[in-house]
C-alpha atoms as a PDB file:
ATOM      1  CA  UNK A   1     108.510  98.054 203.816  1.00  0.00           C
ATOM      2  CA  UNK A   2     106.208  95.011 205.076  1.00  0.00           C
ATOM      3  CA  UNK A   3     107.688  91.503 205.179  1.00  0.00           C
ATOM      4  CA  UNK A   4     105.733  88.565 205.553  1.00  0.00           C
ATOM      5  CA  UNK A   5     107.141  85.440 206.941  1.00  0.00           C
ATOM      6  CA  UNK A   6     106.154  82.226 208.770  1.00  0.00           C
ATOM      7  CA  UNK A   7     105.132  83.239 212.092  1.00  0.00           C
ATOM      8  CA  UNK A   8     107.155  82.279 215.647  1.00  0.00           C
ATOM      9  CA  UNK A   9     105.790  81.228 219.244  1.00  0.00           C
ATOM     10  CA  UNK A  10     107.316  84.344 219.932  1.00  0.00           C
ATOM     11  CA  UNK A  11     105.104  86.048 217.218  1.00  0.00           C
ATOM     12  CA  UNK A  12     101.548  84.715 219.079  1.00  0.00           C
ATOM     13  CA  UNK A  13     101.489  87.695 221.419  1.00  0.00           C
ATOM     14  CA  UNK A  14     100.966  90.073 218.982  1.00  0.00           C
ATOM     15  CA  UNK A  15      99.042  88.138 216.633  1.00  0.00           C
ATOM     16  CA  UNK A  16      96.272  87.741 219.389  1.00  0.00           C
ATOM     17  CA  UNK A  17      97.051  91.792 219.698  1.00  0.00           C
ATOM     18  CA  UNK A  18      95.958  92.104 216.143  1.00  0.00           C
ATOM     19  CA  UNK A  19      92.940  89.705 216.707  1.00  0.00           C
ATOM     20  CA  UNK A  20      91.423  91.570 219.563  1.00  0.00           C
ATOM     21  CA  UNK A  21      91.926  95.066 217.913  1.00  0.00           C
ATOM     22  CA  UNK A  22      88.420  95.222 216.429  1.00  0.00           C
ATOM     23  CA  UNK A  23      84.565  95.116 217.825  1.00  0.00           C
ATOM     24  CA  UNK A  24      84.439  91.917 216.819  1.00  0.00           C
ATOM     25  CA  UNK A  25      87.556  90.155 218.097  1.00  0.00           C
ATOM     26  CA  UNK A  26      87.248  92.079 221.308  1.00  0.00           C
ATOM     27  CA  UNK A  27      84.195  90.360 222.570  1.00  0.00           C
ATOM     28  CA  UNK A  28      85.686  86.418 221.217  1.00  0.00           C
ATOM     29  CA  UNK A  29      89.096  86.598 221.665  1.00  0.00           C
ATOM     30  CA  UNK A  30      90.877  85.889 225.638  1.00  0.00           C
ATOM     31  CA  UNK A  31      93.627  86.938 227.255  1.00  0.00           C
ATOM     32  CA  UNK A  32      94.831  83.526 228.764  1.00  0.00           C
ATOM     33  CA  UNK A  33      97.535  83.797 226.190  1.00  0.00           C
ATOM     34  CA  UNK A  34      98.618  79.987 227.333  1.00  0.00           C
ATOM     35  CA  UNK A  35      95.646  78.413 225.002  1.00  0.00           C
ATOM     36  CA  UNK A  36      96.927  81.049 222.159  1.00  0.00           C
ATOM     37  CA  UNK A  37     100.552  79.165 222.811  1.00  0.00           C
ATOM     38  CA  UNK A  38      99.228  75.574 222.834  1.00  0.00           C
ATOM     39  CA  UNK A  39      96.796  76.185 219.405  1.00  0.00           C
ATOM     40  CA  UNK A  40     100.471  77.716 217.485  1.00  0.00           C
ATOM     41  CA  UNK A  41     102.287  74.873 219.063  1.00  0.00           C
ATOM     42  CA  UNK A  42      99.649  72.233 217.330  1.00  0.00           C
ATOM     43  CA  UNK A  43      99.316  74.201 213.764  1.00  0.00           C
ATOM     44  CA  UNK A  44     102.792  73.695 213.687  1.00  0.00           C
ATOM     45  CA  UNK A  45     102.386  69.922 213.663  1.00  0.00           C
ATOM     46  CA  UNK A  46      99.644  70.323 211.243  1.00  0.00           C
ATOM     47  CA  UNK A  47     100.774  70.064 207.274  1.00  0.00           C
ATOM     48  CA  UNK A  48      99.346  72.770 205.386  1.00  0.00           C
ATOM     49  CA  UNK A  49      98.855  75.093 207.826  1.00  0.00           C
ATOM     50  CA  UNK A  50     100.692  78.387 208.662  1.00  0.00           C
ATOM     51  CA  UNK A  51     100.185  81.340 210.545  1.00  0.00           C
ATOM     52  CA  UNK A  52     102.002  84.228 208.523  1.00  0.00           C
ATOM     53  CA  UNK A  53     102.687  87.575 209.973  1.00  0.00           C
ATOM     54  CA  UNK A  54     103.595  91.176 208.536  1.00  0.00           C
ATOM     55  CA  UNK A  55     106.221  92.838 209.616  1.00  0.00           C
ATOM     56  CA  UNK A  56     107.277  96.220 209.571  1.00  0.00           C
ATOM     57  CA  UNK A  57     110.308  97.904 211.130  1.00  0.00           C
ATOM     58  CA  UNK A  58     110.263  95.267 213.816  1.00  0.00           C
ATOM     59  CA  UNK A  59     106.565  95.672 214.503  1.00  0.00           C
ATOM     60  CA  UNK A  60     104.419  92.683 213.713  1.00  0.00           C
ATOM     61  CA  UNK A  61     101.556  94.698 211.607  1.00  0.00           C
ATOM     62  CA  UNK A  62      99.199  91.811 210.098  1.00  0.00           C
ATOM     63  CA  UNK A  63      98.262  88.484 210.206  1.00  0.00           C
ATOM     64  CA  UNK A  64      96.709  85.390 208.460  1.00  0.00           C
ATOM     65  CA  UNK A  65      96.392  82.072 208.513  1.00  0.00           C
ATOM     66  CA  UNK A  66      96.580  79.751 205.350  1.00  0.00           C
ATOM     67  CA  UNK A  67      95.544  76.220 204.998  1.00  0.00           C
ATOM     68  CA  UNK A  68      96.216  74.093 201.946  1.00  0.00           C
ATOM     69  CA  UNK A  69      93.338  71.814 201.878  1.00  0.00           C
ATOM     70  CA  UNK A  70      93.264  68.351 199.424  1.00  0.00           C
ATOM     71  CA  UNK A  71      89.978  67.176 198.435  1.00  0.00           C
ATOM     72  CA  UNK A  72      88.079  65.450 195.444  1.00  0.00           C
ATOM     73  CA  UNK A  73      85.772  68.320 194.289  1.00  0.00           C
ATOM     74  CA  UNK A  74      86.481  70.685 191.374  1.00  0.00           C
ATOM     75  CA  UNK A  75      89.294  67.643 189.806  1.00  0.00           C
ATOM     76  CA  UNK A  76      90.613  67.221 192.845  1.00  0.00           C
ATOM     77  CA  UNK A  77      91.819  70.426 193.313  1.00  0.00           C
ATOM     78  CA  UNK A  78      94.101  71.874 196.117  1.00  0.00           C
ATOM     79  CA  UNK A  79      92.587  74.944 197.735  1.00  0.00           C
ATOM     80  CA  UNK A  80      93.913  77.498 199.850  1.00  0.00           C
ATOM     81  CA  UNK A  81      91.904  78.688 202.970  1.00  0.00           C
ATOM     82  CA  UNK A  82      92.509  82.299 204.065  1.00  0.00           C
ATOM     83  CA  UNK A  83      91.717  82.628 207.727  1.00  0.00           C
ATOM     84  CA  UNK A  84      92.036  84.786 210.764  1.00  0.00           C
ATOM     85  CA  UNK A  85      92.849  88.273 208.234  1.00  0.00           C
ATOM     86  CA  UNK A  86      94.339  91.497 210.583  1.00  0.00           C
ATOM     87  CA  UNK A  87      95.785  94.833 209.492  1.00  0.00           C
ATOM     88  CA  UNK A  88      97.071  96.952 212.763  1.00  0.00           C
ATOM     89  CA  UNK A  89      94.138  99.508 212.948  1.00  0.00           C
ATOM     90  CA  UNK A  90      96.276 102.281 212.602  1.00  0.00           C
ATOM     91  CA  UNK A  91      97.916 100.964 209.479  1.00  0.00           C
ATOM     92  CA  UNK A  92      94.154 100.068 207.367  1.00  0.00           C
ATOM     93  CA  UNK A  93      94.042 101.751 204.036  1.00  0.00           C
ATOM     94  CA  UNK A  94      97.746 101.970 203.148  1.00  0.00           C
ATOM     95  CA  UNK A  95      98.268  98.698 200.871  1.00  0.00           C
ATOM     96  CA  UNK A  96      99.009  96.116 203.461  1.00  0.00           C
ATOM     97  CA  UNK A  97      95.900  94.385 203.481  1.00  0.00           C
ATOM     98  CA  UNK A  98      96.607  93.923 199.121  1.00  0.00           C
ATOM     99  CA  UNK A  99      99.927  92.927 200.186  1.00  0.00           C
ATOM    100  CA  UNK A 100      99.137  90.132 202.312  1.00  0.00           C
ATOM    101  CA  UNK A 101      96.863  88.792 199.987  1.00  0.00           C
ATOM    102  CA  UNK A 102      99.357  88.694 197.136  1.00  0.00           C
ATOM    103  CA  UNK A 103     101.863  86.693 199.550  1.00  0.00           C
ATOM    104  CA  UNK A 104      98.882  84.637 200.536  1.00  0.00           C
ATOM    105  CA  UNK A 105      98.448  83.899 196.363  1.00  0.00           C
ATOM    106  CA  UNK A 106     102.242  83.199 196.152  1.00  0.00           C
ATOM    107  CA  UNK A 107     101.855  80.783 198.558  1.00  0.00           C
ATOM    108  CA  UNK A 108      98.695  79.176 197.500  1.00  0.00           C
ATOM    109  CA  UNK A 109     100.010  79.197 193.596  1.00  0.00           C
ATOM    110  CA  UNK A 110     103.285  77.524 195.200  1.00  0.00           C
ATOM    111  CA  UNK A 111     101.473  74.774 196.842  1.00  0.00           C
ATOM    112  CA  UNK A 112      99.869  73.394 194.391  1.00  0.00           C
ATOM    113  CA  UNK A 113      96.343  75.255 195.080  1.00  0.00           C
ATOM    114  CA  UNK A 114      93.775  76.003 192.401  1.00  0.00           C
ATOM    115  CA  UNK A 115      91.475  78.024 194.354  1.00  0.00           C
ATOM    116  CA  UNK A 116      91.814  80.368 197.135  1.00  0.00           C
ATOM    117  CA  UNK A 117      88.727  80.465 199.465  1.00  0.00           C
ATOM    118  CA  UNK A 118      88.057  82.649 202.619  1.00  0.00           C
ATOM    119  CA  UNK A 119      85.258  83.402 204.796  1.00  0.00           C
ATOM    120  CA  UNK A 120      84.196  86.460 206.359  1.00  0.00           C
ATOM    121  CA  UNK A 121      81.565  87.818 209.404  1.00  0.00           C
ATOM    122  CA  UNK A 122      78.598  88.727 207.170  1.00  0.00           C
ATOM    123  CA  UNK A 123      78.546  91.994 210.057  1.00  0.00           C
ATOM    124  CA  UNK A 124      82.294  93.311 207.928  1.00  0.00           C
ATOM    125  CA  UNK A 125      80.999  95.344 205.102  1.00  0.00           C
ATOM    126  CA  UNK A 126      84.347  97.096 204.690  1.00  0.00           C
ATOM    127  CA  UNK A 127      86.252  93.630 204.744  1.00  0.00           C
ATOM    128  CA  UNK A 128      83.440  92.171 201.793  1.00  0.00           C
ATOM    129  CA  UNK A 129      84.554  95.260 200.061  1.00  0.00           C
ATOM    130  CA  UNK A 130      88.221  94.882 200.246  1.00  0.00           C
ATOM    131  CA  UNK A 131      87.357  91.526 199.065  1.00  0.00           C
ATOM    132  CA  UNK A 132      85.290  92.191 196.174  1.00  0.00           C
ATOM    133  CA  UNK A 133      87.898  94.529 194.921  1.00  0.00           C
ATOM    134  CA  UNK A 134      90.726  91.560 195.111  1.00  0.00           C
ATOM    135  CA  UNK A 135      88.227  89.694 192.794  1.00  0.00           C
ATOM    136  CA  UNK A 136      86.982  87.361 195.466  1.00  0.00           C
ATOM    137  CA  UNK A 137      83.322  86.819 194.786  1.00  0.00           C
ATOM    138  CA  UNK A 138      80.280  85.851 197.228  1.00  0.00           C
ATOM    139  CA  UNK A 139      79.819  81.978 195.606  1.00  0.00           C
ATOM    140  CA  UNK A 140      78.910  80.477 199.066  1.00  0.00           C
ATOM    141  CA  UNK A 141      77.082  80.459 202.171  1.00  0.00           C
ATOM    142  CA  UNK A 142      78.559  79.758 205.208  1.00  0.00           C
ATOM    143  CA  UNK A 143      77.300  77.965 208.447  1.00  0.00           C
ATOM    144  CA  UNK A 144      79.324  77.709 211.463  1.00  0.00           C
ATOM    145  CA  UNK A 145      77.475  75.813 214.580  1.00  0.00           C
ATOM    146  CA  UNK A 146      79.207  75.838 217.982  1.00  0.00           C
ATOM    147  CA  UNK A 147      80.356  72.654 219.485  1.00  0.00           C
ATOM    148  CA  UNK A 148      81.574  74.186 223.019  1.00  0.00           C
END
C-alpha cells in the first residue's frame, strides 16, 4: 500500500530518479545531485511549499510538489499548484497516479485552497488524459520563457 508523506534530504536521490525516468526529464534533468540538495534545502525554508513522495514497501514510487499560493484573484482565493508529477515507470496504470492526486486535494482542501491548478508539457498526451479524467480541465495557456 502507497504512503505519501513530506519528503526528506534523504528522499532527493530518488525523487531526481523519478524525474529523469521519462524522454522528457532525461534530456533536462542533471546528475550533479549537489544543486538537487541545495533547491530541497531552500523549499524547505519556503512556506507553502512541499515536495511529497510515495512510498511503497520502502521504495520511494512517486513524487510531487505542491505550492499553496495567496493572491487577490477569484476572492482572494488560495490555490494549490501541482508541480513536478512522477509515477515509477514500472508502476503507471495501477492507481498511484489517482492516489497522489487525492493526497494532493487533502492537502490543498486542508490549507485553505480553493482551486487546484497544474501545468503540463503540451508534448504528454497520456498525462492531459489522466488529467482530464481527474476533472482537471484545459482553462489556460501557459508560457514559460527561459531566464538562464
Amino acid at each position: 500500500m502507497i504512503r505519501f508523506r513530506d519528503a526528506t534530504r534523504a528522499d532527493v536521490p530518488a525523487v531526481v530518479a523519478l524525474l529523469t525516468d521519462d524522454a522528457l526529464g532525461a534530456t533536462r534533468e542533471g546528475d550533479d545531485l549537489a544543486s538537487y540538495l541545495a533547491a530541497f534545502d531552500a523549499m524547505q525554508t519556503e512556506r507553502g511549499n512541499t515536495l511529497i513522495v510515495g512510498e511503497e514497501d520502502g521504495r520511494v514510487v512517486a513524487t510531487y510538489q505542491l505550492t499553496v499560493i495567496s493572491g487577490l484573484s477569484l476572492r482572494a482565493s488560495r490555490r494549490a499548484q501541482v508541480e513536478s508529477v512522477r509515477v515509477a515507470t514500472d508502476l503507471r496504470g495501477q492507481g498511484i497516479g489517482a492516489a497522489m492526486f487525492a493526497d494532493a486535494e487533502a492537502r490543498a482542501r486542508a490549507a485553505g485552497c480553493r482551486l487546484m491548478q497544474l501545468t503540463m508539457n503540451a508534448t504528454r498526451d497520456d498525462a492531459r488524459r489522466f488529467y482530464e479524467r481527474l476533472g482537471f480541465t484545459p482553462s489556460h495557456i501557459g508560457f514559460k520563457r527561459d531566464l538562464s
